[in-house]
Structures are given as C-alpha cells and as structure tokens.
N, C-alpha and C. Protein backbone atom coordinates (compact mmCIF):
# COMPACT_ATOMS: atom_id res chain seq x y z
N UNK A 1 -16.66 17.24 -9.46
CA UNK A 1 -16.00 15.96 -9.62
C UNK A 1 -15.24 15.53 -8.37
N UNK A 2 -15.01 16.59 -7.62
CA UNK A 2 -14.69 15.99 -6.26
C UNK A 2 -14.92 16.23 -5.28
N UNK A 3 -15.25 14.90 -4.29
CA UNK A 3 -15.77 14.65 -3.29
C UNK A 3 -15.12 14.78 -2.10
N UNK A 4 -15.50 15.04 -0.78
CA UNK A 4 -15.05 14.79 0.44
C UNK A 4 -15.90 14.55 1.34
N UNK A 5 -15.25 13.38 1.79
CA UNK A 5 -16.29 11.93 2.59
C UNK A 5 -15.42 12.39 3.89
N UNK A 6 -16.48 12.64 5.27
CA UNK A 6 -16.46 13.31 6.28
C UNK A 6 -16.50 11.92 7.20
N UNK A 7 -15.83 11.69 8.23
CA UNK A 7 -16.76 10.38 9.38
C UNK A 7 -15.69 10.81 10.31
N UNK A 8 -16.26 10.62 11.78
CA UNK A 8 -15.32 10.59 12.88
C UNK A 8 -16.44 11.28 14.34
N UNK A 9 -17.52 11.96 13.40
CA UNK A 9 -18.31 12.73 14.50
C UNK A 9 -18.87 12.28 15.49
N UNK A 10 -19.50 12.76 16.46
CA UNK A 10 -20.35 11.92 17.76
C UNK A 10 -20.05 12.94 18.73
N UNK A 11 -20.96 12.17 19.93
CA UNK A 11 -21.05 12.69 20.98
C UNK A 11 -20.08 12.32 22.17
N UNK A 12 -19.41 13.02 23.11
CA UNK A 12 -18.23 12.57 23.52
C UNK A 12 -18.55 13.88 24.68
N UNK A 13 -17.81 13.16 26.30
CA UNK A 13 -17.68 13.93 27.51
C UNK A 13 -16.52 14.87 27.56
N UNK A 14 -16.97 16.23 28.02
CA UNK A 14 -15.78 16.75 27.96
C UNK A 14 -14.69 15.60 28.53
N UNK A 15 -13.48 16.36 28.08
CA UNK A 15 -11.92 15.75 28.56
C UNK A 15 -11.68 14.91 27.70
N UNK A 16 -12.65 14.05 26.89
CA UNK A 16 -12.48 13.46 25.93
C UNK A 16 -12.19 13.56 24.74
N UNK A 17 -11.97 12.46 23.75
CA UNK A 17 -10.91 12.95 22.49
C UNK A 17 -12.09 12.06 21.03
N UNK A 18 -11.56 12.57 20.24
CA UNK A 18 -12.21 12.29 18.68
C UNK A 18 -11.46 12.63 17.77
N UNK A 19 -11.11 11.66 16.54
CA UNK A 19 -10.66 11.71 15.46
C UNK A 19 -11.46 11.68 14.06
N UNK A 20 -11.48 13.07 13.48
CA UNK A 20 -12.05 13.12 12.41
C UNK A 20 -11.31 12.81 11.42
N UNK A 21 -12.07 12.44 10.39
CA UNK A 21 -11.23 11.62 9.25
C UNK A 21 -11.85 12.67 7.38
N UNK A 22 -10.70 12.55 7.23
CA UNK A 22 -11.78 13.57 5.19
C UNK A 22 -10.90 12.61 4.61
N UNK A 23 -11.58 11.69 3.21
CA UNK A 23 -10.76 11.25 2.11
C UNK A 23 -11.58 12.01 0.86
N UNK A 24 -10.66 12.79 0.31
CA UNK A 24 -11.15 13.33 -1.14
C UNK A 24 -10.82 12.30 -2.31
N UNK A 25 -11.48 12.08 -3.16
CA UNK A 25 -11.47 11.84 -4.43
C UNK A 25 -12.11 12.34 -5.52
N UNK A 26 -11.57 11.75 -6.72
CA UNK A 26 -12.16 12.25 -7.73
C UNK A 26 -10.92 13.15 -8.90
N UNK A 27 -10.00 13.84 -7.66
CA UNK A 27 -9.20 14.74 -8.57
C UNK A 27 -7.49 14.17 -8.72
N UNK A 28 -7.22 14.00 -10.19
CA UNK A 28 -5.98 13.62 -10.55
C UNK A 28 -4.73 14.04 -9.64
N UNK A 29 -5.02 15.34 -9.71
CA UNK A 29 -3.53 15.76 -8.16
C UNK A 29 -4.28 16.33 -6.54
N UNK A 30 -3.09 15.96 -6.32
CA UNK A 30 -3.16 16.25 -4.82
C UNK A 30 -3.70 17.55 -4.39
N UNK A 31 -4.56 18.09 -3.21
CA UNK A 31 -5.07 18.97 -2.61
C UNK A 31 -3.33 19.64 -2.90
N UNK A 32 -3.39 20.83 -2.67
CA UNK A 32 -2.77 21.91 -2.26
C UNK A 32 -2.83 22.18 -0.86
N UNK A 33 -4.11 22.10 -0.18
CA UNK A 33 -3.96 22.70 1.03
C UNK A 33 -5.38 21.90 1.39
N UNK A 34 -5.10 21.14 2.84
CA UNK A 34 -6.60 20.84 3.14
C UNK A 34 -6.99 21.11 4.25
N UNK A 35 -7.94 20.91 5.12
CA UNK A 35 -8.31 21.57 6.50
C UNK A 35 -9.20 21.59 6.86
N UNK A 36 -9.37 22.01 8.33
CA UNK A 36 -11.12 21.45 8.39
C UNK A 36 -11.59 23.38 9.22
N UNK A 37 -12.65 23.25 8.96
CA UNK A 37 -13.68 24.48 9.54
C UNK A 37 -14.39 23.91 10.41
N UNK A 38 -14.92 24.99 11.40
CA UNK A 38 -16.46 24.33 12.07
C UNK A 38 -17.49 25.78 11.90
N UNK A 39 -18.64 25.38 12.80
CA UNK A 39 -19.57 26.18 12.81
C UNK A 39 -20.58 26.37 13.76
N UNK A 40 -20.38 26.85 14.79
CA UNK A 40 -21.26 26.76 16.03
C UNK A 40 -22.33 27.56 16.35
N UNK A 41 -23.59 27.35 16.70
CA UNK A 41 -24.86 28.12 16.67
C UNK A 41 -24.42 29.28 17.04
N UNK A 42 -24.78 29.93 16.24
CA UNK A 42 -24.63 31.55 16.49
C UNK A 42 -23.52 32.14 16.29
N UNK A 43 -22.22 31.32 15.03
CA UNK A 43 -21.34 32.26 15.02
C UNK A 43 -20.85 31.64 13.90
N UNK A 44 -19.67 32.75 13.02
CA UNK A 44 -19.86 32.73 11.68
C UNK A 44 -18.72 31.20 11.36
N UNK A 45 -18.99 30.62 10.35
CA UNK A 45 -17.48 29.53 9.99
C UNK A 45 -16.07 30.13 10.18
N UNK A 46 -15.30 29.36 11.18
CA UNK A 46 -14.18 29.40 11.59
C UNK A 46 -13.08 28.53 11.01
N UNK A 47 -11.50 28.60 10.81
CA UNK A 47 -10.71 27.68 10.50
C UNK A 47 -10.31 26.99 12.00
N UNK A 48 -10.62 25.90 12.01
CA UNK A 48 -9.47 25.11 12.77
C UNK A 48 -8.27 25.00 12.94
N UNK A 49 -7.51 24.31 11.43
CA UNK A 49 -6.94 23.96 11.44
C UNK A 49 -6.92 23.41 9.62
N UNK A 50 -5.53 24.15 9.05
CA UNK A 50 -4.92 23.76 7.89
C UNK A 50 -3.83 23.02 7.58
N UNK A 51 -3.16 22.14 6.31
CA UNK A 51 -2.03 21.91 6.15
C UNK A 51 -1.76 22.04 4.69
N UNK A 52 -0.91 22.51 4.38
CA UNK A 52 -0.68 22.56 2.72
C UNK A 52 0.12 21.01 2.38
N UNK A 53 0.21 21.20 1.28
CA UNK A 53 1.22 19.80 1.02
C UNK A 53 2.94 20.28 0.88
N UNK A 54 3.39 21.34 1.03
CA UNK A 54 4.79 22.16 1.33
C UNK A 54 4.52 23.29 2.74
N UNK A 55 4.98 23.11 3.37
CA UNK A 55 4.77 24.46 4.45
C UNK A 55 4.59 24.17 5.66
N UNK A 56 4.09 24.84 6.34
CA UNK A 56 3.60 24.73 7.80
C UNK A 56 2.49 24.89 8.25
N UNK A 57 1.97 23.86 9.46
CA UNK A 57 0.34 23.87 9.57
C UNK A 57 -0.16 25.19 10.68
N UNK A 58 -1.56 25.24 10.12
CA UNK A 58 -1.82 26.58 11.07
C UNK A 58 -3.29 26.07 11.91
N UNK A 59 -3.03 27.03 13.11
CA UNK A 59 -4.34 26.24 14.29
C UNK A 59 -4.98 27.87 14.72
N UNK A 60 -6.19 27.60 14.92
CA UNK A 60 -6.94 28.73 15.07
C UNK A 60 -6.05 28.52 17.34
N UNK A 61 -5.98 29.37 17.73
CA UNK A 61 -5.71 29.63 19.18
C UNK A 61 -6.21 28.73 20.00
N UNK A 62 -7.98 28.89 19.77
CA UNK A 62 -8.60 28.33 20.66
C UNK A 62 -8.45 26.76 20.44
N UNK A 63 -7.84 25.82 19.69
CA UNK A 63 -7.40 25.26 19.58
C UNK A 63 -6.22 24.18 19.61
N UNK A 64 -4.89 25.29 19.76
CA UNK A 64 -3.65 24.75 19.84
C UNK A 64 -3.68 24.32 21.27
N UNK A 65 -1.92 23.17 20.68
CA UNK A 65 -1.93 22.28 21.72
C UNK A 65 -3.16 21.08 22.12
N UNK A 66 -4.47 21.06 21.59
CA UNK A 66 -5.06 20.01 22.02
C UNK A 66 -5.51 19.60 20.34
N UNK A 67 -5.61 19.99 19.30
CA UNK A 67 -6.15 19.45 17.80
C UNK A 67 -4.79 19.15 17.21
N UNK A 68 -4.83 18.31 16.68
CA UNK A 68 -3.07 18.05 15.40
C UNK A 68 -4.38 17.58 14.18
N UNK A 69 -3.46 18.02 13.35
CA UNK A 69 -3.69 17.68 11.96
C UNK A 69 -3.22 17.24 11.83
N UNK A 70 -3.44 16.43 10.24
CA UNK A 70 -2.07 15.49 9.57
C UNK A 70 -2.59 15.13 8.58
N UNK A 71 -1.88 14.07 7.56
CA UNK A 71 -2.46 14.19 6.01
C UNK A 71 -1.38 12.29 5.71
N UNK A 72 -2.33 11.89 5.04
CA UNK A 72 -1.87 10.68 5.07
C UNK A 72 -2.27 9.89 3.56
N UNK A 73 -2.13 8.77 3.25
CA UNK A 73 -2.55 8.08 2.24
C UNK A 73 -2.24 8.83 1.32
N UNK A 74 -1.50 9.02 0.54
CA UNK A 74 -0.95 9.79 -0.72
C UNK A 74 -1.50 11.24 -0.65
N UNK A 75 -1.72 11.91 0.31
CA UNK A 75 -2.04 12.89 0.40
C UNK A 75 -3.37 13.07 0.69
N UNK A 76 -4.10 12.32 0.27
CA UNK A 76 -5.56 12.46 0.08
C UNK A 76 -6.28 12.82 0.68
N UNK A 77 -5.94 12.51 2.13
CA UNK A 77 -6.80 12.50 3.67
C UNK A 77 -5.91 13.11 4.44
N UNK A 78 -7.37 13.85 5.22
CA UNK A 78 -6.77 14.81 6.46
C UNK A 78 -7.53 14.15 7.65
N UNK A 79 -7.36 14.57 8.30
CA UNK A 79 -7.36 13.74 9.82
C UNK A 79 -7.04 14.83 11.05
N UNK A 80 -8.24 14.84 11.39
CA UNK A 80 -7.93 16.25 13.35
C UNK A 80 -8.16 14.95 14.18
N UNK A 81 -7.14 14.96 15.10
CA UNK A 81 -7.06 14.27 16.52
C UNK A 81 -7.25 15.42 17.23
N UNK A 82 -8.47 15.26 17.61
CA UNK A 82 -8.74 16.19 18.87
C UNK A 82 -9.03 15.58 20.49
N UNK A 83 -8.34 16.12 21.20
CA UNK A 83 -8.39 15.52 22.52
C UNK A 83 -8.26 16.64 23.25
N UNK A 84 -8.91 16.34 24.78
CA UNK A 84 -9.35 17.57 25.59
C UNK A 84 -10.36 17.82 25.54
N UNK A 85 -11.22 17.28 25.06
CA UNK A 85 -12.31 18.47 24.35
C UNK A 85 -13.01 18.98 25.46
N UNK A 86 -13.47 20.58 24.78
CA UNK A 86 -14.37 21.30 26.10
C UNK A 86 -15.56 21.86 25.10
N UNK A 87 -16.67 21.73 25.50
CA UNK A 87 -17.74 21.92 25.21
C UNK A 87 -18.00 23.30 24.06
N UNK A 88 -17.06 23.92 24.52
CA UNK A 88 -17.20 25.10 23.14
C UNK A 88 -16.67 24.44 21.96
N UNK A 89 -15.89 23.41 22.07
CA UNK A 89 -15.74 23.02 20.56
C UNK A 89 -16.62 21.91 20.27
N UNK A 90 -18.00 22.22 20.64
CA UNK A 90 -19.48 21.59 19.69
C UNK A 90 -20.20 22.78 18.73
N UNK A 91 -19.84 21.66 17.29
CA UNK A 91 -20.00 22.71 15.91
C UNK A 91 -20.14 21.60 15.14
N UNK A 92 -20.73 21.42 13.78
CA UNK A 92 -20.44 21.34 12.79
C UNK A 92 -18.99 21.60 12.16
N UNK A 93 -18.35 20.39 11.89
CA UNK A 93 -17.41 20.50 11.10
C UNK A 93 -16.72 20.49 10.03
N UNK A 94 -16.47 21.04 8.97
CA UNK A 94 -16.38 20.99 7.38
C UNK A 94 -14.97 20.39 6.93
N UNK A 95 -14.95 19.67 6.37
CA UNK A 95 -13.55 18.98 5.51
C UNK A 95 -13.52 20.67 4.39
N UNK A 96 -11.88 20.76 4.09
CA UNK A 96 -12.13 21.85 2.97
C UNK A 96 -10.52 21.23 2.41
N UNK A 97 -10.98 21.57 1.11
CA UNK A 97 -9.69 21.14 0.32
C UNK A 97 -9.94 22.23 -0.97
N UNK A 98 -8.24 22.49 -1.04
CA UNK A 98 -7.78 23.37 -1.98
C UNK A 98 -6.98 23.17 -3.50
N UNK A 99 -7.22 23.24 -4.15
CA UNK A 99 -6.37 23.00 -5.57
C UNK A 99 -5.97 24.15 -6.35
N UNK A 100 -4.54 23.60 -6.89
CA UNK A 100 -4.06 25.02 -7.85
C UNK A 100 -3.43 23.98 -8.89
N UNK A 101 -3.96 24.48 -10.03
CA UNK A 101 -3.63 23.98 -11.46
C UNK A 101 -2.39 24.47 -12.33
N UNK A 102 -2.30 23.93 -12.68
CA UNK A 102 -0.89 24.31 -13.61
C UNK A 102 -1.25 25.89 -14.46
N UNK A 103 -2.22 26.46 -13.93
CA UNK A 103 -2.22 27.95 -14.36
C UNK A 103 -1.93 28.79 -12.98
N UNK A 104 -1.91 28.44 -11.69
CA UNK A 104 -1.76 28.96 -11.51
C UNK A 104 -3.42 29.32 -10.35
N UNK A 105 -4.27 28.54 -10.98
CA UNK A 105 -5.81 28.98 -10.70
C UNK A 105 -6.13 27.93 -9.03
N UNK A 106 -6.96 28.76 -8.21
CA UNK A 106 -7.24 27.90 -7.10
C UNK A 106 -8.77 27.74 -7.20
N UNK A 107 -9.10 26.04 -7.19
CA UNK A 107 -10.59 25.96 -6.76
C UNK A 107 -10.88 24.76 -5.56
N UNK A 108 -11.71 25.46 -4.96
CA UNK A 108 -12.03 24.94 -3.50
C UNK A 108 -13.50 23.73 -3.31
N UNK A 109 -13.51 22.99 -2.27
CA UNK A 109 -14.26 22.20 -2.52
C UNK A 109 -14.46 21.94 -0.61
N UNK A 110 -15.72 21.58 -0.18
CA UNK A 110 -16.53 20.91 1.08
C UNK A 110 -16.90 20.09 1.49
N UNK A 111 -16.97 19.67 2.44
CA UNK A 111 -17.32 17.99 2.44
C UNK A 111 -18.95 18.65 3.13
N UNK A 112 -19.27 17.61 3.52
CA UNK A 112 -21.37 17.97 3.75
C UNK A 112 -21.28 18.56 5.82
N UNK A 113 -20.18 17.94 5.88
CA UNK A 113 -20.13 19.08 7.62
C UNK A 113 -20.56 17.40 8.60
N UNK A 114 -19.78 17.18 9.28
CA UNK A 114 -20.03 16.00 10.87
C UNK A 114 -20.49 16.80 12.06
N UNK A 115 -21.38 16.48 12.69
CA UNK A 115 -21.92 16.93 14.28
C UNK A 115 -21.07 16.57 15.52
N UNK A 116 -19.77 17.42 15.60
CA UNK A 116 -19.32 17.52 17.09
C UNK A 116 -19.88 17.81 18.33
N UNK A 117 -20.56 16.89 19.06
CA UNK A 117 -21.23 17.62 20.51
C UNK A 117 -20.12 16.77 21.70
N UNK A 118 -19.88 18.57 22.31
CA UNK A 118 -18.80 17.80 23.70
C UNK A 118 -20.10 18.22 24.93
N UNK A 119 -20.48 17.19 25.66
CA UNK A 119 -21.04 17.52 26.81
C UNK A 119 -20.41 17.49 28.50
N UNK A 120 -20.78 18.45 28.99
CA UNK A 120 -20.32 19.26 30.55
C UNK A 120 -20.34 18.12 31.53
C-alpha cells in the first residue's frame, strides 16, 4: 500500500550537483526513518544517507560533507542534495522508508531505484 516515487536522476559532470527527490504515500503515519541507498556495478547495496523523524542523521564517509539530507512536506519526502559529485558516486539509487506501528513492529518499503551517472 505504499509507494515511493523516485525523480531527480541524470547524467551530470563531475564537480557537479543533483537533487534527488522520494514522496511516499499511501501510509496513514509518518515514515519513522527514511533514506536513500545506492548500488554500483560490482558492489553490494550501500546506505548513503538516513534521517529518522526524532534523532540524528547518518552519512556513509564516502559521502559526508558533500550529500545533506532532509525531509520536508509533512514528513513525507526525503530529498539528497548532492554536490561535488565524483564519478564513484554513479549507482543506482533506492528511496527506503521505515515504519513502526503502535506494536512496536517495523516494516520497510523501496522505491524502483534512479540512474546516477557522474562523468570524468
């Protein structure tokens, strides 16, 4: 029942910047925690970059300082501003969103993955 609608991808020169965009719907409350993954030929799915809706956001290394997250529109949507970019961060990128129910229970959900290519 719920969705996550991915857009922001393309092709872009290194040094250059891109903003990915996730709006989930479908579910009565807010993500718990949302974030995006990637996936680059030949190596296994990585986190980017998370934010819960209480807490503090977390950035994979190879990352910090040039990706911010952020979460906007009643929560719904997450959003990576990425700028700098250097060619290792061309991957497939996954929207991921997290839910915990009034038991206590967490279930997870994907968006279909955007094509990041940074070229040299």
């Amino acid at each position: 029942q719920v969705q996550l609608v991915e857009s922001g991808g393309g092709l872009v020169q290194a040094g250059g910047s891109l903003r990915l965009s996730c709006v989930a719907s479908g579910s009565i409350r807010s993500a718990h925690s949302m974030g995006w993954y990637r996936q680059a030929p030949g190596k296994q799915r990585e986190l980017v970059a998370s934010i819960p809706s209480v807490g503090r956001t977390n950035y994979a290394d190879s990352v910090k300082g040039r990706f911010t997250i952020s979460r906007d529109n009643g929560m719904n949507t997450v959003s990576l501003q990425m700028n700098s970019l250097i060619p290792e961060d061309t991957a497939v990128y996954y929207c991921n969103a997290q839910y915990l129910d009034w038991l206590g229970r967490t279930s997870e959900y994907w968006g279909q993955g955007t094509q990041v290519t940074v070229s040299s």
